[in-house]
C-alpha atoms as a PDB file:
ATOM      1  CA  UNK A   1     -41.068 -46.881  55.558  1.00  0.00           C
ATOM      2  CA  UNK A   2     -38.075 -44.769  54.785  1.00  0.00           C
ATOM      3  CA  UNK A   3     -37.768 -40.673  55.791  1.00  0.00           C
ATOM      4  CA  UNK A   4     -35.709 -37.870  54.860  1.00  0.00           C
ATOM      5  CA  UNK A   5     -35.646 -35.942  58.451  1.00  0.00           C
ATOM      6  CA  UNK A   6     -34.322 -32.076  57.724  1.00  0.00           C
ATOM      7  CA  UNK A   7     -32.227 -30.459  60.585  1.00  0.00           C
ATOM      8  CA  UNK A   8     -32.320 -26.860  59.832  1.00  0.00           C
ATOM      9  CA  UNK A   9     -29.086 -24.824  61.326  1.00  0.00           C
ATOM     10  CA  UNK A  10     -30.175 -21.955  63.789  1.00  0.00           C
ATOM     11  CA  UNK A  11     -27.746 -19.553  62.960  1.00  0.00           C
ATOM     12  CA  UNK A  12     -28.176 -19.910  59.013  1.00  0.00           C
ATOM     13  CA  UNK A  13     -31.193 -20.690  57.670  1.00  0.00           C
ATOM     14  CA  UNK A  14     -30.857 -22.920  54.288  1.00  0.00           C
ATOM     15  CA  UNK A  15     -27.732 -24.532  55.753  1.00  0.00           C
ATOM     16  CA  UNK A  16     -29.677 -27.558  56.785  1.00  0.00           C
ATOM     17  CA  UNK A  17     -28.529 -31.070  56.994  1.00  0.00           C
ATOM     18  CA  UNK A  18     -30.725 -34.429  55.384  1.00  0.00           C
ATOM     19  CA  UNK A  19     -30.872 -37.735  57.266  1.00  0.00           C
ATOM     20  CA  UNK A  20     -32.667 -40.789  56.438  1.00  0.00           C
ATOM     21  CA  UNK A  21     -34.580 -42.796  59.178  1.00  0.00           C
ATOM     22  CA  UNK A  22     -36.429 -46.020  58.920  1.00  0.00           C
ATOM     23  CA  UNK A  23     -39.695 -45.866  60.945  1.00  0.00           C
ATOM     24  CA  UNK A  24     -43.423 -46.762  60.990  1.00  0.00           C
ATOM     25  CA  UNK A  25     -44.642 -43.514  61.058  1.00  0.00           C
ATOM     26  CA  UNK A  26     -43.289 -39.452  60.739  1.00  0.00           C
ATOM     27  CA  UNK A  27     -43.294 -38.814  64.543  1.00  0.00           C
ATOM     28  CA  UNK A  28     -41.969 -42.223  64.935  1.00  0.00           C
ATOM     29  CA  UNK A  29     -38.424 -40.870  62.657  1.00  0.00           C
ATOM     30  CA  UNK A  30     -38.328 -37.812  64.003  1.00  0.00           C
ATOM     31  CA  UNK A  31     -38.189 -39.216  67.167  1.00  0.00           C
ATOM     32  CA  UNK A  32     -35.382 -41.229  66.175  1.00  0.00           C
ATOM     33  CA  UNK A  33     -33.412 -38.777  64.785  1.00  0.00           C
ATOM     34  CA  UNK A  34     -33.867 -36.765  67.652  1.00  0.00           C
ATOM     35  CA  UNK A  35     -32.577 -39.760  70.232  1.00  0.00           C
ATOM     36  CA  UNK A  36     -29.855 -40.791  67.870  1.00  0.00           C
ATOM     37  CA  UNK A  37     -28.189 -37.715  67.261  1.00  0.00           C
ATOM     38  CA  UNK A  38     -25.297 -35.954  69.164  1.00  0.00           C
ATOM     39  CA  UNK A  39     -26.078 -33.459  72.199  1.00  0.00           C
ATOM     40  CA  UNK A  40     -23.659 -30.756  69.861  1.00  0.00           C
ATOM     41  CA  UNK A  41     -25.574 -31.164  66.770  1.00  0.00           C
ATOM     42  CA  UNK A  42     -29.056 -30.522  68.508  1.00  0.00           C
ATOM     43  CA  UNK A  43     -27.222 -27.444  70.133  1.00  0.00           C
ATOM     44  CA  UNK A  44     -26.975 -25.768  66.434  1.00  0.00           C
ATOM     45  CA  UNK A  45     -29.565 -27.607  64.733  1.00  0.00           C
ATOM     46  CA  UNK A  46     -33.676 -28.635  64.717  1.00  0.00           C
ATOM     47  CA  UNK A  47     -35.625 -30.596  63.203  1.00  0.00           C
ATOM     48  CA  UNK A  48     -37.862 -28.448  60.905  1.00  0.00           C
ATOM     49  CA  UNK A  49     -39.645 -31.505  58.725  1.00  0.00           C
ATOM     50  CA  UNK A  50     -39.996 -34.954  58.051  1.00  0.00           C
ATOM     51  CA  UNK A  51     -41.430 -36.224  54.983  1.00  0.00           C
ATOM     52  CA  UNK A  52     -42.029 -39.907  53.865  1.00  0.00           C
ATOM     53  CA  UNK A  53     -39.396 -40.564  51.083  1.00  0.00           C
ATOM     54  CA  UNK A  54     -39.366 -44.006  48.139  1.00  0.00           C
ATOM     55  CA  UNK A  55     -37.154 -46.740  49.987  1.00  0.00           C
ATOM     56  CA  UNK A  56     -34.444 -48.716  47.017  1.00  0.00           C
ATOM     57  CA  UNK A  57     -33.734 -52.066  48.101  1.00  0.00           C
END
């Protein structure tokens, strides 16, 4: 399954950025993300949802 992971910006709300993750399961992507992505971006941003998202092949 495919998911859009949003990392909301601290400082500015509604400045978030999208990232897609493949993974079996929402905690399973947003674990991921959260392994995958740089030590600076986690400094500025969070993770504030994950939703399940249609996967084009």
């Amino acid at each position: 399954m495919r998911y859009l992971v949003w990392w909301e910006n601290i400082a500015f709300p509604n400045m978030g950025l999208p990232e897609y993750v493949d993974a079996e399961s929402p905690e399973e992507a947003k674990a991921k993300a959260e392994v995958e992505a740089e030590r600076e971006l986690k400094v500025v941003y969070y993770i504030d949802d994950v939703k399940e998202v249609k996967k084009y092949e």
